[in-house]
Each structure stands twice: as structure tokens, then as C-alpha cells.
C-alpha atoms as a PDB file:
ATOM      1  CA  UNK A   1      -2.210  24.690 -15.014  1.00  0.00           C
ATOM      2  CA  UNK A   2      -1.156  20.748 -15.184  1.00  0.00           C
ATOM      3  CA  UNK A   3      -3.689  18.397 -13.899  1.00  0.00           C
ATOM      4  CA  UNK A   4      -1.057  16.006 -11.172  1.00  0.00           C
ATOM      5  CA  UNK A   5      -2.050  12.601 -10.817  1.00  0.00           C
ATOM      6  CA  UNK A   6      -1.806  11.089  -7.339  1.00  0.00           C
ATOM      7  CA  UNK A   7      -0.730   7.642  -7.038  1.00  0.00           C
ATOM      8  CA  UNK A   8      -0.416   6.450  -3.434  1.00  0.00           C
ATOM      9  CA  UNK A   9       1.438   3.075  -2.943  1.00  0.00           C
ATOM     10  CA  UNK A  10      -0.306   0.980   0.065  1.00  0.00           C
ATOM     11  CA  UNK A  11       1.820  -1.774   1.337  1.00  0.00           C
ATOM     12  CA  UNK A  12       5.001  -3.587   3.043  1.00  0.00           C
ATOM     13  CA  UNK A  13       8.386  -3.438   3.939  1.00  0.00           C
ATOM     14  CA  UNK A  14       8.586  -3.608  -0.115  1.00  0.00           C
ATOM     15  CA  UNK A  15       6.951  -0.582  -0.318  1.00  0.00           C
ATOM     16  CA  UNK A  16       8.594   1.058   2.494  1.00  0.00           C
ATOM     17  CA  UNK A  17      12.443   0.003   0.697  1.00  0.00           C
ATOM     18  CA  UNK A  18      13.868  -2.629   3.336  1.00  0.00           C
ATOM     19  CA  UNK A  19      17.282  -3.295   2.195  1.00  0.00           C
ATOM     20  CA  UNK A  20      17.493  -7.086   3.088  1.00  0.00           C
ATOM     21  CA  UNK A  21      20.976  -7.061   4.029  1.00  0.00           C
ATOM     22  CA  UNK A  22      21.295  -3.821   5.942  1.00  0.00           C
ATOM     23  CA  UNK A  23      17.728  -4.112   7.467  1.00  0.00           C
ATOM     24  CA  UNK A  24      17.567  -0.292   6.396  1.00  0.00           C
ATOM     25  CA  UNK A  25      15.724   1.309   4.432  1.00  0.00           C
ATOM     26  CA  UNK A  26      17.254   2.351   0.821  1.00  0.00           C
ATOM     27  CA  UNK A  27      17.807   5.593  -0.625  1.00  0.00           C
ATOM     28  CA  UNK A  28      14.435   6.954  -2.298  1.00  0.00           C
ATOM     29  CA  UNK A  29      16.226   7.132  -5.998  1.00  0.00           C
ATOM     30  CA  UNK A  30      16.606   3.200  -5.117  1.00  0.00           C
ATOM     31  CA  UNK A  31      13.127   1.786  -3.931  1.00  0.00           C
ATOM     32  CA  UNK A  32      10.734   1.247  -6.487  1.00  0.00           C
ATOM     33  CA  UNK A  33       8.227   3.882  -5.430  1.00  0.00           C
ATOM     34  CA  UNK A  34      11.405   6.295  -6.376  1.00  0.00           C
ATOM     35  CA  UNK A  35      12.126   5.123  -9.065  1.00  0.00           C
ATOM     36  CA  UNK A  36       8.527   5.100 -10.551  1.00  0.00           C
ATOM     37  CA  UNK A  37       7.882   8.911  -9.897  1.00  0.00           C
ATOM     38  CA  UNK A  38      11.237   9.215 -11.973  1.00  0.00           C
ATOM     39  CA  UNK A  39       9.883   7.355 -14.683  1.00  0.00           C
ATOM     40  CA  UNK A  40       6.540   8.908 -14.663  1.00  0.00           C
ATOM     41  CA  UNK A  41       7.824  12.610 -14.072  1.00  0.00           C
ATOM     42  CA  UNK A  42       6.496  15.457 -12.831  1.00  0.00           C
ATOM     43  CA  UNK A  43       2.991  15.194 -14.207  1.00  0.00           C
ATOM     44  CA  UNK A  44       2.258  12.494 -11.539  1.00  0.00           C
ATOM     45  CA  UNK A  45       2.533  12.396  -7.800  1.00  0.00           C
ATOM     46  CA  UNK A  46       3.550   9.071  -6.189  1.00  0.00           C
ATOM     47  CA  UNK A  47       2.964   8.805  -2.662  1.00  0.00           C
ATOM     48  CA  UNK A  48       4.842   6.333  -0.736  1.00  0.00           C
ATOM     49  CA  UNK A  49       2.448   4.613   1.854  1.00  0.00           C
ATOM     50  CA  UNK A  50       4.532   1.262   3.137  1.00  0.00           C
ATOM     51  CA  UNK A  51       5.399  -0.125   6.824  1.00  0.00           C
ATOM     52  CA  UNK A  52       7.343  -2.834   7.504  1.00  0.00           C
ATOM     53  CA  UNK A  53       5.253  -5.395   9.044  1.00  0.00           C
ATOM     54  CA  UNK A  54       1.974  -4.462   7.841  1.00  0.00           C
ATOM     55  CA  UNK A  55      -0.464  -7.209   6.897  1.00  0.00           C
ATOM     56  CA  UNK A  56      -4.299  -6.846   5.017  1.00  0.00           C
ATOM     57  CA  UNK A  57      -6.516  -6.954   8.138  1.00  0.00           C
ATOM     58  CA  UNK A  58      -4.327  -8.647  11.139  1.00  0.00           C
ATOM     59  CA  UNK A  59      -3.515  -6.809  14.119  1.00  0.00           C
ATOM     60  CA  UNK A  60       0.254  -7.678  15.327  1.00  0.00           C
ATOM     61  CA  UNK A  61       0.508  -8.874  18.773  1.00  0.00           C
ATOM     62  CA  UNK A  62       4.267  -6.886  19.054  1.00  0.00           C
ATOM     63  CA  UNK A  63       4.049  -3.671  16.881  1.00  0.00           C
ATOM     64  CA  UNK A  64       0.994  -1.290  16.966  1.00  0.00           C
ATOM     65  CA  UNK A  65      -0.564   0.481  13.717  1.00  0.00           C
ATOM     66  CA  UNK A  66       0.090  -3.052  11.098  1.00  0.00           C
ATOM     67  CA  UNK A  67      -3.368  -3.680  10.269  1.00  0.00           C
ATOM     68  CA  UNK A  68      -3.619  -2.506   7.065  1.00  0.00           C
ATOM     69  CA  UNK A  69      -7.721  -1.995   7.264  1.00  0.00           C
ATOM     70  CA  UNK A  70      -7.645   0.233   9.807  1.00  0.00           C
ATOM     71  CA  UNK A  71      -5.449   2.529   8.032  1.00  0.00           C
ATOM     72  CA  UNK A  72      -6.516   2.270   4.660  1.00  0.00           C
ATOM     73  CA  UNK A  73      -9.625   4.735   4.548  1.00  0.00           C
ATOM     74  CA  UNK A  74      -7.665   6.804   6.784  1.00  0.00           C
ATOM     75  CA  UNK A  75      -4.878   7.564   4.192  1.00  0.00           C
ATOM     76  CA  UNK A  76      -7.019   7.264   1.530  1.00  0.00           C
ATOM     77  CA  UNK A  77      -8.525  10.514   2.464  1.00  0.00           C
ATOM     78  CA  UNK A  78      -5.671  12.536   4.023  1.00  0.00           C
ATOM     79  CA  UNK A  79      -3.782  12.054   0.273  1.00  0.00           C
ATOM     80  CA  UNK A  80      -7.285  12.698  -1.227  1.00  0.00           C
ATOM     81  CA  UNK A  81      -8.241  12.965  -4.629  1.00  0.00           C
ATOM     82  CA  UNK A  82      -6.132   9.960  -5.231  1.00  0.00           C
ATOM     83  CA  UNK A  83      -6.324   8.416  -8.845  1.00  0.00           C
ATOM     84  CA  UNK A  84      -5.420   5.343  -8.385  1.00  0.00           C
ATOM     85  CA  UNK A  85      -4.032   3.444  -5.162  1.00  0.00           C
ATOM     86  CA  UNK A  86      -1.340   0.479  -5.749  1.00  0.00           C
ATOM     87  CA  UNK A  87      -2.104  -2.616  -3.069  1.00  0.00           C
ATOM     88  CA  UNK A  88       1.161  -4.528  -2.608  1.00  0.00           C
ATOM     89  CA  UNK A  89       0.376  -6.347   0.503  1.00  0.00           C
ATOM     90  CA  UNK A  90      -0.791  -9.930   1.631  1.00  0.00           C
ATOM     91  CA  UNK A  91       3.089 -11.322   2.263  1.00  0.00           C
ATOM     92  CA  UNK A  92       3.383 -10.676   6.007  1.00  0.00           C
ATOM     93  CA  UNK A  93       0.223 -12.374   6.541  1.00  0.00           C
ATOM     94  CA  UNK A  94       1.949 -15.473   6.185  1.00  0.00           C
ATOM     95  CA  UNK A  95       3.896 -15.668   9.405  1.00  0.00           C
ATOM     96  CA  UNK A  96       3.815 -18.286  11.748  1.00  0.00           C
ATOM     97  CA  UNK A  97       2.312 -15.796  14.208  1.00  0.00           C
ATOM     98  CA  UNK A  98      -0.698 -15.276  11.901  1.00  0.00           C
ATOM     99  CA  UNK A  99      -1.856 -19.187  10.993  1.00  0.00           C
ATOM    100  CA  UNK A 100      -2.927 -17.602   8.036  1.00  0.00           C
ATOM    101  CA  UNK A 101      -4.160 -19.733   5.038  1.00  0.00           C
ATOM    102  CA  UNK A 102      -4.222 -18.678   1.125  1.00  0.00           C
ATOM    103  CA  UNK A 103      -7.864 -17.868   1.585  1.00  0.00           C
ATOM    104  CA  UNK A 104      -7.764 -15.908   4.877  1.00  0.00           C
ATOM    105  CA  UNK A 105      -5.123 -14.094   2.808  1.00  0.00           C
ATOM    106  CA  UNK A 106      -6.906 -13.742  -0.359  1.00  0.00           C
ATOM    107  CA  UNK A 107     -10.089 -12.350   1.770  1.00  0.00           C
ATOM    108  CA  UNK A 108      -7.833  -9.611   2.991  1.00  0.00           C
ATOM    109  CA  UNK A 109      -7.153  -8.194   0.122  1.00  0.00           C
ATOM    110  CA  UNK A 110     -10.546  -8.418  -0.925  1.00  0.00           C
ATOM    111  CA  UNK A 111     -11.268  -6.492   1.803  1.00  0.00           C
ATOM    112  CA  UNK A 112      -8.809  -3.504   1.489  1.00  0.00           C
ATOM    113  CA  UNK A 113     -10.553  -3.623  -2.585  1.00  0.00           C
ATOM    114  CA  UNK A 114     -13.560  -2.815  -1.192  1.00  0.00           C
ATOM    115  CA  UNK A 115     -12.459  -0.174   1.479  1.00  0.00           C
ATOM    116  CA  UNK A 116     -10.803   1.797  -1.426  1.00  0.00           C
ATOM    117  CA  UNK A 117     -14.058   0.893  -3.903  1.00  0.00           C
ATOM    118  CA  UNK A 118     -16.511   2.475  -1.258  1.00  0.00           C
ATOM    119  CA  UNK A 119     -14.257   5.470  -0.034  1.00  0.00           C
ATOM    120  CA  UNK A 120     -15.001   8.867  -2.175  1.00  0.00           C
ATOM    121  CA  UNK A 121     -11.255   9.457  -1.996  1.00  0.00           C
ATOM    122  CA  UNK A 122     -11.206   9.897  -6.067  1.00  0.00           C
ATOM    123  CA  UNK A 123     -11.367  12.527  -8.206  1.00  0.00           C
ATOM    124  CA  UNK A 124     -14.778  14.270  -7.582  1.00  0.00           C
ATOM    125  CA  UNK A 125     -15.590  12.074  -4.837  1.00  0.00           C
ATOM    126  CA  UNK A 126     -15.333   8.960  -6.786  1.00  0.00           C
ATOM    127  CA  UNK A 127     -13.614   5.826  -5.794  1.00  0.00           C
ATOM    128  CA  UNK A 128      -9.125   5.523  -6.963  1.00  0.00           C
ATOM    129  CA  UNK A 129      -8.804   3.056  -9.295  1.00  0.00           C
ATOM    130  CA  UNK A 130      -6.467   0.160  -8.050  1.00  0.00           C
ATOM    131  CA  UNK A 131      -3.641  -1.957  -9.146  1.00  0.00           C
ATOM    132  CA  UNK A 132      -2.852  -5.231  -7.376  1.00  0.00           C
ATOM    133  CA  UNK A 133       0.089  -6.634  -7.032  1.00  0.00           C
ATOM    134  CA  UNK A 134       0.696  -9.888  -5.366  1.00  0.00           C
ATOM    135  CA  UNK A 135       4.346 -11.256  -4.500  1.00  0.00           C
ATOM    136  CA  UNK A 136       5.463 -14.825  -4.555  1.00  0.00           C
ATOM    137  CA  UNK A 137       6.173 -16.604  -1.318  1.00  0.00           C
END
């Protein structure tokens, strides 16, 4: 029997597929979660974890369920063993709404790094690896 890796892909409307123009989502062969389980095939699983509007550790005053923390662990161990978990968030956290400097943003992240470092969501209870990636603003 194969031995399926589990990716799970934690982040924004990026990771969700927001088509900019259409404010819809795209097709799954089109968003870049798709089209990295086509690349990688069927010997890995890529789970698509992203919410428009979700920031690293702010709760929004409009929209319920954005505070990336609070989910984090949760996910983590309903897609359990996950190999490694890719952290594409931080953008959001920029909005007016937020007052949110570099730092605050920076020690967001850190803290969704060290959710997924001290959950036992990993193969045999270890921690995923992660992969961080940060977008521009």
C-alpha cells in the first residue's frame, strides 16, 4: 500500500481562490492549491484550508470564525497525521480595521508556528513540518 502525504494549506482568500474580478471563487483546476495536487499527483493529499478574510490571531468585528488561532489546532487535528502544513496568511491583518503594525503581524505568525510546532497532529504524534509563505503588500 502507498504511504499519502497530507499537505493542508492554512490561509486567505488566496488560499481559498478569490477571483479578483468576479469576487468568486475559481475553479479548483485554477487555484493554486489545485493545481499543486496536480503537480504532485496522487501520492500526496493537498487539503485546501483558506477563508476569505481570515487574519493570524484577530477576531473580525463583522464576520465570525477569521481568527486564524482559534482554528488552527482545530484543523490541524481533524486532517490529522498531516506532514506538513503551508501558512499563507498575515495579509488581511493589514486593514484599516486592524491598526496592525509589521510586528503585531510578524508575532502572528509566530504564533500560528508555534500552535502547529506544539500540536501532535504529525505523523506518529509528531509536530507537521511547515512552509511559510509571506505575500507582498
Amino acid at each position: 500500500m502507498m504511504n499519502i502525504k497530507t499537505i493542508m494549506c492554512y490561509g486567505d482568500s488566496n488560499t481559498w481562490g478569490l477571483d479578483p474580478e468576479t469576487r468568486t471563487r475559481y475553479p479548483i483546476n485554477i487555484r493554486w492549491t489545485g493545481l499543486l495536487q496536480q503537480h504532485l499527483g496522487n501520492e500526496v493529499r493537498v487539503i485546501e484550508e483558506g477563508l476569505r478574510g481570515r487574519t493570524t490571531t484577530r477576531d473580525d468585528p463583522v464576520q465570525a470564525g477569521r481568527n486564524g488561532s482559534q482554528l488552527l489546532l482545530p484543523l490541524l487535528e481533524s486532517h490529522a497525521p498531516v506532514d506538513l502544513v503551508v501558512l499563507m496568511l498575515g495579509t488581511n491583518d493589514f486593514q484599516d480595521a486592524y491598526d496592525y503594525q509589521p510586528d503585531d503581524v510578524a508575532n502572528g505568525i509566530q504564533k500560528l508556528i508555534d500552535i502547529t510546532l506544539q500540536s501532535k497532529s504529525g505523523v506518529n504524534n509528531n509536530p507537521p513540518q511547515i512552509l511559510l509563505i509571506s505575500n507582498h503588500v
